[in-house]
C-alpha atoms as a PDB file:
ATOM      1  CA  UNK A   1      27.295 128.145 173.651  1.00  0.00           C
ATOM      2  CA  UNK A   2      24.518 128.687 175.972  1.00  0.00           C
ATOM      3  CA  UNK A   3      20.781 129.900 174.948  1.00  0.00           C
ATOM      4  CA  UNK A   4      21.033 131.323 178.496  1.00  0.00           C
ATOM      5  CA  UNK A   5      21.231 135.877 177.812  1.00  0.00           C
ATOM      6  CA  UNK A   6      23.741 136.670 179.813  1.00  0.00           C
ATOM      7  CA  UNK A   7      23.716 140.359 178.744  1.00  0.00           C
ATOM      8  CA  UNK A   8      20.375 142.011 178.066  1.00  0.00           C
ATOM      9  CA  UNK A   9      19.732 145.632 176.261  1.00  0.00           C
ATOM     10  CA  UNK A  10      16.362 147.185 176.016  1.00  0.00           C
ATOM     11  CA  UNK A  11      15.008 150.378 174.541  1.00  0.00           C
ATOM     12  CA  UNK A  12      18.957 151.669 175.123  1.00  0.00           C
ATOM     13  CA  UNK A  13      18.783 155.755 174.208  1.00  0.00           C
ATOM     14  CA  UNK A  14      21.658 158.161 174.556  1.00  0.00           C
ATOM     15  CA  UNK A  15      21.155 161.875 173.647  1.00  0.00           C
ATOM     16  CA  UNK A  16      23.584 164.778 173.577  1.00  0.00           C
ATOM     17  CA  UNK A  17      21.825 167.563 173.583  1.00  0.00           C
ATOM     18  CA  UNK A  18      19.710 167.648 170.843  1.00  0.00           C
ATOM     19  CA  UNK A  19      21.569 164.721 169.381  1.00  0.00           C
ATOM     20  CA  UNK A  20      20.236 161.383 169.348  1.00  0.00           C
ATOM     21  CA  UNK A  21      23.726 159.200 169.628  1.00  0.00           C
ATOM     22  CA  UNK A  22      21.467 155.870 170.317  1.00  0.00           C
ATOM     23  CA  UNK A  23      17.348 155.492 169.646  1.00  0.00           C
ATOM     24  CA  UNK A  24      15.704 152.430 171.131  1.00  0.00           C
ATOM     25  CA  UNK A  25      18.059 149.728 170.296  1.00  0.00           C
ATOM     26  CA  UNK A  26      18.134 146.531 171.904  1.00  0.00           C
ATOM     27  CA  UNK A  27      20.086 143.294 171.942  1.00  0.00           C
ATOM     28  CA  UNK A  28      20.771 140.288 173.491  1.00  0.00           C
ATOM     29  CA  UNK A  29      23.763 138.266 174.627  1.00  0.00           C
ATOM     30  CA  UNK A  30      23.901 134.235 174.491  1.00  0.00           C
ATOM     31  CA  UNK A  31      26.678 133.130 177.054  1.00  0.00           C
ATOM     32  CA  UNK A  32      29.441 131.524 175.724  1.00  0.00           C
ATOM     33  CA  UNK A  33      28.595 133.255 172.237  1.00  0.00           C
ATOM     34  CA  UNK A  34      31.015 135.521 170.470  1.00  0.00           C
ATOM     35  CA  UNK A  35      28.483 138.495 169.965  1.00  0.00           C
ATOM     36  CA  UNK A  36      29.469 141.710 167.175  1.00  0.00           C
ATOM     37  CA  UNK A  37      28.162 144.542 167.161  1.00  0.00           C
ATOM     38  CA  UNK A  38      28.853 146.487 163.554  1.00  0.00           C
ATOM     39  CA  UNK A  39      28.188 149.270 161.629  1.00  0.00           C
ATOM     40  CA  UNK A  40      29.556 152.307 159.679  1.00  0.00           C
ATOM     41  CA  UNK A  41      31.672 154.739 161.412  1.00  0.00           C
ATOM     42  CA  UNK A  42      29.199 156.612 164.205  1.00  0.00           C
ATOM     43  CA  UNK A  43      26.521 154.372 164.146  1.00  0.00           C
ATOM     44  CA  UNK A  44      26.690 154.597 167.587  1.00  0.00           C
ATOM     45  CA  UNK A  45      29.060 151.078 168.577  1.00  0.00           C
ATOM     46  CA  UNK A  46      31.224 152.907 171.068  1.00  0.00           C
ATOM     47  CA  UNK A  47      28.729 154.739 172.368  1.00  0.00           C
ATOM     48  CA  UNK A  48      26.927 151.420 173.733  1.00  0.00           C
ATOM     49  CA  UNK A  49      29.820 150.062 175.164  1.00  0.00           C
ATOM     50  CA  UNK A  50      30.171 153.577 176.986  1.00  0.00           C
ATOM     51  CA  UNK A  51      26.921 152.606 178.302  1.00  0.00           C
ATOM     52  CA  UNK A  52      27.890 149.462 179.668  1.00  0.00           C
ATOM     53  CA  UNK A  53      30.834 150.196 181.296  1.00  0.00           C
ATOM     54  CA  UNK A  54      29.108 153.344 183.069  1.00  0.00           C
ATOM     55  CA  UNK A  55      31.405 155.632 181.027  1.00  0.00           C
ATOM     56  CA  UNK A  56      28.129 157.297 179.922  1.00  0.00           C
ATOM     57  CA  UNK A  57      24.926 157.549 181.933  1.00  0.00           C
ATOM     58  CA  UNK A  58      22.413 156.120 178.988  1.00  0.00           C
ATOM     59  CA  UNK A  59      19.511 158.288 178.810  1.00  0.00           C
ATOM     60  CA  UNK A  60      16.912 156.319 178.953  1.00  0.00           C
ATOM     61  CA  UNK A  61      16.671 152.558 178.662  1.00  0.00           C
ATOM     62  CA  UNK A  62      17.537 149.410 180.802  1.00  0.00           C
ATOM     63  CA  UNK A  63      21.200 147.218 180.797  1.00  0.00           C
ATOM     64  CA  UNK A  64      20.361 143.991 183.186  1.00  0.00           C
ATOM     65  CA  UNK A  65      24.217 141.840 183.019  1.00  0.00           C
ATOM     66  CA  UNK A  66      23.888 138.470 184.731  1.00  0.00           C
ATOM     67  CA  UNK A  67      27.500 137.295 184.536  1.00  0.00           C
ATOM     68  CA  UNK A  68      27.884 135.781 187.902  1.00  0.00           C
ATOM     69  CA  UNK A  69      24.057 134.718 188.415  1.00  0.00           C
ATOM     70  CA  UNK A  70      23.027 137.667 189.749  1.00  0.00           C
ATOM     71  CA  UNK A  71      20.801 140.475 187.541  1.00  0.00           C
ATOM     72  CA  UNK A  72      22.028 143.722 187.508  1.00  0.00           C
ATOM     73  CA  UNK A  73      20.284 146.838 186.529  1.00  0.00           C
ATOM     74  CA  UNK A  74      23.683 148.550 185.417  1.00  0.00           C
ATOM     75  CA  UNK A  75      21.914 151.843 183.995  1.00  0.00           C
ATOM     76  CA  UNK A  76      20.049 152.186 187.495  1.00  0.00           C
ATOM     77  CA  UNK A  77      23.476 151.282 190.012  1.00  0.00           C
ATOM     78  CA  UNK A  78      25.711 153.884 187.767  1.00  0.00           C
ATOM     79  CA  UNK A  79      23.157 156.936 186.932  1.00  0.00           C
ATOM     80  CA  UNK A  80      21.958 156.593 190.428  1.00  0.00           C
ATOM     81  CA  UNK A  81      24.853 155.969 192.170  1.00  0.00           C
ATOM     82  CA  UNK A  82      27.490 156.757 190.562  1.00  0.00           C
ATOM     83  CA  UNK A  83      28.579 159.764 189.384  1.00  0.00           C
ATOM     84  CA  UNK A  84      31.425 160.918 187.584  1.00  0.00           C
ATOM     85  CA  UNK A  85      32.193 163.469 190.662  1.00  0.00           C
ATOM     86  CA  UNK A  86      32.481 160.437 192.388  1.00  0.00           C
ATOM     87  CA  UNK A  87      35.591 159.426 190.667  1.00  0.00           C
ATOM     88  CA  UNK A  88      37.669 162.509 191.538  1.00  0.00           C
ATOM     89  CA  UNK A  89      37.791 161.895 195.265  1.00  0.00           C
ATOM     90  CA  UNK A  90      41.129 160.723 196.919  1.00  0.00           C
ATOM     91  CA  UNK A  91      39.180 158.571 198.951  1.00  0.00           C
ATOM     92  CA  UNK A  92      38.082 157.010 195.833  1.00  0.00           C
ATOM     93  CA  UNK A  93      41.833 155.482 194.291  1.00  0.00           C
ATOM     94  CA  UNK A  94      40.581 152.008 193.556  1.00  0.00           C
ATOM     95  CA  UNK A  95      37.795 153.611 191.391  1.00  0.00           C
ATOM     96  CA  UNK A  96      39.355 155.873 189.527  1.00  0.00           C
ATOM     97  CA  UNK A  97      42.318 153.609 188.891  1.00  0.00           C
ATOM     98  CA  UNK A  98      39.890 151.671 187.033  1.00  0.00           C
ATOM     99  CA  UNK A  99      38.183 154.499 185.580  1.00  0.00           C
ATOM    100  CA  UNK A 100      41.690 155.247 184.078  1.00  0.00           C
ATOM    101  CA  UNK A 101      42.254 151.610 182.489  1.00  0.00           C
ATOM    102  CA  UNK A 102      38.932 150.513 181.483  1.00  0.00           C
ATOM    103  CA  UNK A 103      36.569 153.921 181.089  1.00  0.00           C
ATOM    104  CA  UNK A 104      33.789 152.991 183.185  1.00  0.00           C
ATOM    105  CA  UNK A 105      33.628 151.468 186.750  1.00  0.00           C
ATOM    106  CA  UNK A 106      35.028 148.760 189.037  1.00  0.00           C
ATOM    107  CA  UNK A 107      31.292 147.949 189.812  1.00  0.00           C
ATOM    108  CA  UNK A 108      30.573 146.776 186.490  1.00  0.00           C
ATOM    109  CA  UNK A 109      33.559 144.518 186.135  1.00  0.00           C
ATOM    110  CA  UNK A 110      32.502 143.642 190.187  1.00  0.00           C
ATOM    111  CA  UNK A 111      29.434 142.151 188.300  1.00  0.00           C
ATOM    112  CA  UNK A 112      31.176 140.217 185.488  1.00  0.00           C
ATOM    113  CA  UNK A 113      31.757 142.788 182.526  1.00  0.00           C
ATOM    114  CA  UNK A 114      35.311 144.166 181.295  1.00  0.00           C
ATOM    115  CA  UNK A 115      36.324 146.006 178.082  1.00  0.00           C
ATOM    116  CA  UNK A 116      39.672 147.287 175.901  1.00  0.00           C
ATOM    117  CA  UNK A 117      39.453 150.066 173.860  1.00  0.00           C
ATOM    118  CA  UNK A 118      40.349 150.970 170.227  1.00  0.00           C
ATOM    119  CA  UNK A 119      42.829 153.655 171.630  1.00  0.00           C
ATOM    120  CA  UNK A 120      44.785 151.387 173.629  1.00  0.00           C
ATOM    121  CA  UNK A 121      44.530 152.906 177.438  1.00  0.00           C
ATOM    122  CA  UNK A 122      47.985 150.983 178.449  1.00  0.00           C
ATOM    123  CA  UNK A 123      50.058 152.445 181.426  1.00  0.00           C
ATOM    124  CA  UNK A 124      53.491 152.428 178.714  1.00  0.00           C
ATOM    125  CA  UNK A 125      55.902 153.568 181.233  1.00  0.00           C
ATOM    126  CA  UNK A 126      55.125 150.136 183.699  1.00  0.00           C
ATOM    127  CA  UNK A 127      56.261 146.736 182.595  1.00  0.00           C
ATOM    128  CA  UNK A 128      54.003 144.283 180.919  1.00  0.00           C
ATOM    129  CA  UNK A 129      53.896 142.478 184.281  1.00  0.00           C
ATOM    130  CA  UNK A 130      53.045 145.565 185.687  1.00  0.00           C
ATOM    131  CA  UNK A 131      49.959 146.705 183.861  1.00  0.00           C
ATOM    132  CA  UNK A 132      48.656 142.885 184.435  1.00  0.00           C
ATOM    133  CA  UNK A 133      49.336 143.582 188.224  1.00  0.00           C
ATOM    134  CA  UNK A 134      47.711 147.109 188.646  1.00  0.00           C
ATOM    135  CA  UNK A 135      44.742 145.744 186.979  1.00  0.00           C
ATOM    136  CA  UNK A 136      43.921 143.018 189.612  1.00  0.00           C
ATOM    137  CA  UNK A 137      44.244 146.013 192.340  1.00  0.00           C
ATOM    138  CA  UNK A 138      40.022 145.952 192.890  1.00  0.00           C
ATOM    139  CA  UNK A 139      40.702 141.723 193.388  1.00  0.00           C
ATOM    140  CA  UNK A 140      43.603 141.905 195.933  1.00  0.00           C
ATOM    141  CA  UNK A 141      45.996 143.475 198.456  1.00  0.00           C
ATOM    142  CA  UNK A 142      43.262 145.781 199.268  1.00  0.00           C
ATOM    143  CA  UNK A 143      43.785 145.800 202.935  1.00  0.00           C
ATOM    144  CA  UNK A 144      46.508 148.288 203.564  1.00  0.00           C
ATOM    145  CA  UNK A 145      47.524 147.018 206.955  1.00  0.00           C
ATOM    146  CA  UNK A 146      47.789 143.945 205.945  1.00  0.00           C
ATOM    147  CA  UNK A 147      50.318 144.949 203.254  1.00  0.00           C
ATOM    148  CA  UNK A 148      52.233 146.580 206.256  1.00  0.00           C
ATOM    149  CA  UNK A 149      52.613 143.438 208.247  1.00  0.00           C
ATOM    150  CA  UNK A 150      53.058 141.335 205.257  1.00  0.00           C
ATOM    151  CA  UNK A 151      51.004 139.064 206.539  1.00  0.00           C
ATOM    152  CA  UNK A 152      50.476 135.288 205.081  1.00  0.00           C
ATOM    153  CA  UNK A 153      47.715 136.407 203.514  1.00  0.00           C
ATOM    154  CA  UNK A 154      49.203 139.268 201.709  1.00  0.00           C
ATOM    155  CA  UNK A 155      52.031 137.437 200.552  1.00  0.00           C
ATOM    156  CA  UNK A 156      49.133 134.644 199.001  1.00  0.00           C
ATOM    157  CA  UNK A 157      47.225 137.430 197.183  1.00  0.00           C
ATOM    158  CA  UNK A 158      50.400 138.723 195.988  1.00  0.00           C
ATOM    159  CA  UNK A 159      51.536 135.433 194.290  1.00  0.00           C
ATOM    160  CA  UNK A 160      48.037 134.509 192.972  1.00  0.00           C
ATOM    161  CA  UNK A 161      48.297 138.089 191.102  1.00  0.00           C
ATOM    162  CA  UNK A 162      51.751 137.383 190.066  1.00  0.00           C
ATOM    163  CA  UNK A 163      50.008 133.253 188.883  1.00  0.00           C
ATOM    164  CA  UNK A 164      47.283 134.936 187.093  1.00  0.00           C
ATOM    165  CA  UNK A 165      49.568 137.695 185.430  1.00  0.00           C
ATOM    166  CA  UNK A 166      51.817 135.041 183.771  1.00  0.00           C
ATOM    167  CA  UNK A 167      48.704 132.897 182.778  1.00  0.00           C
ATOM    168  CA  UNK A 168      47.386 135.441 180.851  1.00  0.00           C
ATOM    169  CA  UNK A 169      50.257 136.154 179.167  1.00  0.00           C
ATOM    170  CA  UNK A 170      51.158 132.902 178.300  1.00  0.00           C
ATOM    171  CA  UNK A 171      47.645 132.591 176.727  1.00  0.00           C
ATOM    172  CA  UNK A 172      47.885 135.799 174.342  1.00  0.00           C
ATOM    173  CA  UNK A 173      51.889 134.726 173.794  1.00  0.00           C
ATOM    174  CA  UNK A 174      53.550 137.409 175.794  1.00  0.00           C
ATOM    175  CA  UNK A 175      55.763 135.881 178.281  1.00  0.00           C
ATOM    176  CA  UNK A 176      58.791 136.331 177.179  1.00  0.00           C
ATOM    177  CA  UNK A 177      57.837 140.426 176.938  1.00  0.00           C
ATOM    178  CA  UNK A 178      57.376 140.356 181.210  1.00  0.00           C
ATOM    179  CA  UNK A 179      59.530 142.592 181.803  1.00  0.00           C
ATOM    180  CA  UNK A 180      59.901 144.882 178.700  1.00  0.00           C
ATOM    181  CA  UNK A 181      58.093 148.381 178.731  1.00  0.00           C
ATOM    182  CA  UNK A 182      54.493 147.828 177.499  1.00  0.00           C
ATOM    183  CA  UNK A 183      55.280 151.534 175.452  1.00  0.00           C
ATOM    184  CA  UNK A 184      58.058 149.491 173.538  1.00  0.00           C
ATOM    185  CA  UNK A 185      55.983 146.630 172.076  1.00  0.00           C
ATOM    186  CA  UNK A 186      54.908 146.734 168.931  1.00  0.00           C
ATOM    187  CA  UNK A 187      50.971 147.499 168.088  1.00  0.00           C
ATOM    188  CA  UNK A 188      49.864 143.988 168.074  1.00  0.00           C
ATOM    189  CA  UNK A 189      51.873 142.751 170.643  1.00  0.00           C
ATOM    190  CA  UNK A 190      50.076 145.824 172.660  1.00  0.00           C
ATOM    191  CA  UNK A 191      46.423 144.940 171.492  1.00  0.00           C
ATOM    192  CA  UNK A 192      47.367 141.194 172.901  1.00  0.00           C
ATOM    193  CA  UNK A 193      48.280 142.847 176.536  1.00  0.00           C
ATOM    194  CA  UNK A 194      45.106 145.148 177.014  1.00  0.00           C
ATOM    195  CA  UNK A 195      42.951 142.238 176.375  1.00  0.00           C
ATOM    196  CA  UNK A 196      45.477 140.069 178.589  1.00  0.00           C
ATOM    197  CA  UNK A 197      44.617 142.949 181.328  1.00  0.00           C
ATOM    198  CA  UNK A 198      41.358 143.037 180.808  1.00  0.00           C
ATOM    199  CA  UNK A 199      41.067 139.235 181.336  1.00  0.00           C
ATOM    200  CA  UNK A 200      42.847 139.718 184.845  1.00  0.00           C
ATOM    201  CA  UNK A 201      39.982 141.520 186.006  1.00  0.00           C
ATOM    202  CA  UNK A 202      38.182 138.080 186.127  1.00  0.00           C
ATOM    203  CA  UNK A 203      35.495 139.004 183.899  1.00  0.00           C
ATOM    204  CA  UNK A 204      32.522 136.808 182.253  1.00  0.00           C
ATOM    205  CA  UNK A 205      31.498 139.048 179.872  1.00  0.00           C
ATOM    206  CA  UNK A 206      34.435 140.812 177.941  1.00  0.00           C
ATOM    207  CA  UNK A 207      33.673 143.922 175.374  1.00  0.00           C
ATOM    208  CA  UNK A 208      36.521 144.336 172.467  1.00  0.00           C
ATOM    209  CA  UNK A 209      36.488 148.132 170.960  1.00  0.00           C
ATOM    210  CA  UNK A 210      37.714 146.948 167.144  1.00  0.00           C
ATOM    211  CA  UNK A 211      40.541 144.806 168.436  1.00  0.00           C
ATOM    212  CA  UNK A 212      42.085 144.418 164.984  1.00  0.00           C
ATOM    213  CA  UNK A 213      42.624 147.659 164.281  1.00  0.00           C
ATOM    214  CA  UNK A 214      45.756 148.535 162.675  1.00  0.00           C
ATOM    215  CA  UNK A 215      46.922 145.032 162.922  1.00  0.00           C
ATOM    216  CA  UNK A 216      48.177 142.743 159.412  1.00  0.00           C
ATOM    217  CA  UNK A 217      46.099 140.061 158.199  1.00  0.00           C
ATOM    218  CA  UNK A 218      48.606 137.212 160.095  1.00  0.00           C
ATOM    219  CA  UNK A 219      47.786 139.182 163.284  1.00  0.00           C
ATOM    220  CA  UNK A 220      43.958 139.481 162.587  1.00  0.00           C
ATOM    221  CA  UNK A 221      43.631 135.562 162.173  1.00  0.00           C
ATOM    222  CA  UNK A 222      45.926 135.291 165.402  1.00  0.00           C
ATOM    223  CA  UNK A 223      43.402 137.438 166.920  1.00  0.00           C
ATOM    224  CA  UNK A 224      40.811 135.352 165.907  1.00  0.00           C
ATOM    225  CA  UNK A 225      42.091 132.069 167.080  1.00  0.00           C
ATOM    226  CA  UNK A 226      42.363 133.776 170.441  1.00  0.00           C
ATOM    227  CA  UNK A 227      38.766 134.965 170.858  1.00  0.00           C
ATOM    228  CA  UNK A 228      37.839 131.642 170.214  1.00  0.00           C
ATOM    229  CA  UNK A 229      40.087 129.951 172.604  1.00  0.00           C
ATOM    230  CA  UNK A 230      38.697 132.722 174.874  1.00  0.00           C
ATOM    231  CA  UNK A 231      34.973 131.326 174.025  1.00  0.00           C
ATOM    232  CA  UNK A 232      35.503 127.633 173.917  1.00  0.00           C
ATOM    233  CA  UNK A 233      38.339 127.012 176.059  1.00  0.00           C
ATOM    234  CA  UNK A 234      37.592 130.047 179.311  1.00  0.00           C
ATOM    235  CA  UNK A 235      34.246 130.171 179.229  1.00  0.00           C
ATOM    236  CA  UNK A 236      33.752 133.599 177.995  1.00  0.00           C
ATOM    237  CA  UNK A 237      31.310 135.584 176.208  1.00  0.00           C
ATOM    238  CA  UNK A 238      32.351 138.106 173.677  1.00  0.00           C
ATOM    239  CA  UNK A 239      30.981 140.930 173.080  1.00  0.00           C
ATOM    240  CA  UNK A 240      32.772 142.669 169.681  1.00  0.00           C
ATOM    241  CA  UNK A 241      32.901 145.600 167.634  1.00  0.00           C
ATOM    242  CA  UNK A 242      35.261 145.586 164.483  1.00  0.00           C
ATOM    243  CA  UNK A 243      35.016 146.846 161.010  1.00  0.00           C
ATOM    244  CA  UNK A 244      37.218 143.778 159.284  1.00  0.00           C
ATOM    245  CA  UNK A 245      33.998 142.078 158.236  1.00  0.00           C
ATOM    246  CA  UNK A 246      36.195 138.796 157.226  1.00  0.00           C
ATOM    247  CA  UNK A 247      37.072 139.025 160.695  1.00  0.00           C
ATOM    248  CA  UNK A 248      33.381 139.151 161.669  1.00  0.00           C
ATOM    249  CA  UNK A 249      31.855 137.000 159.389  1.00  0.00           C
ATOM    250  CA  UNK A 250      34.673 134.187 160.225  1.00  0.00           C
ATOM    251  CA  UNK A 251      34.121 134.124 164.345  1.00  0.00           C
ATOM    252  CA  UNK A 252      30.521 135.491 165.008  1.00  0.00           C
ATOM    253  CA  UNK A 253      27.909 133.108 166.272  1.00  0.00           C
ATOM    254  CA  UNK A 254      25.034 136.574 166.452  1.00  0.00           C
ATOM    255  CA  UNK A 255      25.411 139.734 165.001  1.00  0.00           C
ATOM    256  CA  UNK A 256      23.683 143.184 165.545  1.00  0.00           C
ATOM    257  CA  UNK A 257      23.826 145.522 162.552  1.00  0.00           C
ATOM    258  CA  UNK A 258      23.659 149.699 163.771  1.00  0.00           C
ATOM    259  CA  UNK A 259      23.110 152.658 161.758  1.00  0.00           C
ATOM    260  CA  UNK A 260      22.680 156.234 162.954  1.00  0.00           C
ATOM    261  CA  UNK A 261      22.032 155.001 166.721  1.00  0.00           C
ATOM    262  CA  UNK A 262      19.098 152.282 165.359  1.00  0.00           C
ATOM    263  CA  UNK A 263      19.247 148.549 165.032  1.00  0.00           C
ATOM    264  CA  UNK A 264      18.846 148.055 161.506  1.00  0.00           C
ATOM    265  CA  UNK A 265      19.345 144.084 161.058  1.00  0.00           C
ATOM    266  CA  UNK A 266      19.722 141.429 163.853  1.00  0.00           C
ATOM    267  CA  UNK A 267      20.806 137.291 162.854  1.00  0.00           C
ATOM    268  CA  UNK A 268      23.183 135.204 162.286  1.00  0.00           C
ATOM    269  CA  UNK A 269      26.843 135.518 159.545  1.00  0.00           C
ATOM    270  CA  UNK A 270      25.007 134.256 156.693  1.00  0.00           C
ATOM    271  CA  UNK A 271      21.281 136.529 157.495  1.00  0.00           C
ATOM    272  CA  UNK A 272      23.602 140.242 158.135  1.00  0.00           C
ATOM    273  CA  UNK A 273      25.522 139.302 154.984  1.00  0.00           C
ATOM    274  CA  UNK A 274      22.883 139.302 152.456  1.00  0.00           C
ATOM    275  CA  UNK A 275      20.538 141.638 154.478  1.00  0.00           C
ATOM    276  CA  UNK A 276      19.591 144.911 151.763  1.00  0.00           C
ATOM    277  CA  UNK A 277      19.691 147.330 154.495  1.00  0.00           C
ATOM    278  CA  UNK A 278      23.144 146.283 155.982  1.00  0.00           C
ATOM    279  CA  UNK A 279      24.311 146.150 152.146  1.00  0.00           C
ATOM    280  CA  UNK A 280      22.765 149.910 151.765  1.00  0.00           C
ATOM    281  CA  UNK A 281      24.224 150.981 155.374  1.00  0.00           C
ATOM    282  CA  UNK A 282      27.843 150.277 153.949  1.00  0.00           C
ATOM    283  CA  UNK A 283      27.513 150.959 150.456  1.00  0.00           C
ATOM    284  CA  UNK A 284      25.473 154.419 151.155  1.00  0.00           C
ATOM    285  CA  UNK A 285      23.046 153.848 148.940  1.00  0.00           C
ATOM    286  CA  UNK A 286      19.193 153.968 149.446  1.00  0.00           C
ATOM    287  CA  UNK A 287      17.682 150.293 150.030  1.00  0.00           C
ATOM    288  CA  UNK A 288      15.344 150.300 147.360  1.00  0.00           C
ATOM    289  CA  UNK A 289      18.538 150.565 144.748  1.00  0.00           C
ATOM    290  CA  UNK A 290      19.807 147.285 145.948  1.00  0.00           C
ATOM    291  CA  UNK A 291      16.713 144.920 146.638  1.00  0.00           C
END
């Protein structure tokens, strides 16, 4: 683990309306860490990664992602750039195919960042294989005359997809599905191929949406041992939301605590665990009960 941030968050806001989803909160990202982000249901978790990915345009605030050594003022390139409109054009595919899988855009993943979601956004009716392919469509085989003439080229790109489709799912234990349906896999075995798609989008930074959600407690340790092979063995910073707190304590090296759209405690495992206003957050009490 790096103290280098890779991912930076200041004075983040998002407002609907007259609702205040997010209010000043802030956060950084070591590289190499495995980062959580937690709190009790709408506390706002989803809503930042929304703002990362350029799903939402944050209100007010600043994102800057340096994943591939190069700053990036996400919240400026999206609002100003990039509109949802933008994503409805034919002339567009590539951009809204991504929009479709991931919920944001390819520009963000362009500069280092991917995410899954806790409603898994697989394409059910392609093969496992498939969805790993489709997903490296920004990467490769984007030259359409090239695919025509089949050229050297386009046969490379096409087995370096194919290489990096199999590696993935060799690393989250899938192989042997490769040619199955991804709608007839069972839930865990479906949580273990959006990540495995995600990764094929050669991120640095990688965002999971409560990954061990409806899994057992044998999946949720598997689960763990593969965001830490993910960490210390790919070079990868994660950046996690999740509600099994056993789960949390167990892989986290920081931790960000949220309530009602506010950062409410900030540390490490052992500081979040014993913090009163965390405690009152969960329990729904009022702090001064509990210190």
């Amino acid at each position: 683990m790096s103290d280098e941030i890779v991912l930076s968050v200041e004075n983040l806001m998002m407002h609907f309306g007259g609702i205040k989803a997010l209010s000043d909160v802030s956060l950084q990202v070591r590289r190499n860490s495995i980062f959580a982000l937690i709190g009790p249901n709408g506390a706002g978790k989803t809503t930042v990664f929304n703002c990362l990915t350029g799903f939402y345009k944050a209100t007010g605030g600043r994102i800057e992602l340096n994943a591939r050594g190069k700053k990036t003022n996400v919240i400026q390139l999206l609002g100003e750039q990039f509109r949802a409109a933008d994503f409805a054009s034919p002339k567009r595919f590539g951009s809204r195919l991504y929009y479709k899988m991931f919920g944001g855009t390819h520009l963000v993943n362009r500069a280092g960042l991917a995410r899954t979601f806790q409603n898994i956004r697989l394409f059910k009716e392609m093969s496992v294989v498939e969805n790993l392919l489709v997903a490296q469509h920004m990467w490769v085989n984007r030259n359409m005359l090239a695919g025509i003439l089949n050229t050297k080229a386009y046969r490379k790109a096409e087995d370096d997809a194919m290489n990096t489709a199999f590696y993935w799912l060799e690393v989250v234990d899938l192989v042997d599905c490769a040619n199955r349906l991804a709608g007839e896999l069972s839930y865990g075995q479906q949580r273990r191929l959006e990540i495995a798609r995600a990764m094929c989008t050669r991120p640095q930074v990688i965002c999971l949406d409560e990954p061990a959600a409806g899994l057992n407690p044998q999946e949720t340790e598997a689960l763990s041992g593969m965001i830490r092979h993910l960490r210390d063995d790919h070079d990868m910073t994660i950046v996690l939301i999740e509600h099994d707190m056993g789960m949390v304590m167990g892989i986290s090296d920081d931790i960000v605590v949220l309530d009602h759209g506010n950062v409410i405690a900030k540390g490490k495992p052992e500081q979040i665990r014993n913090d009163p206003k965390v405690i009152a957050a969960y329990l729904g009490a009022d702090e001064e009960e509990l210190v």
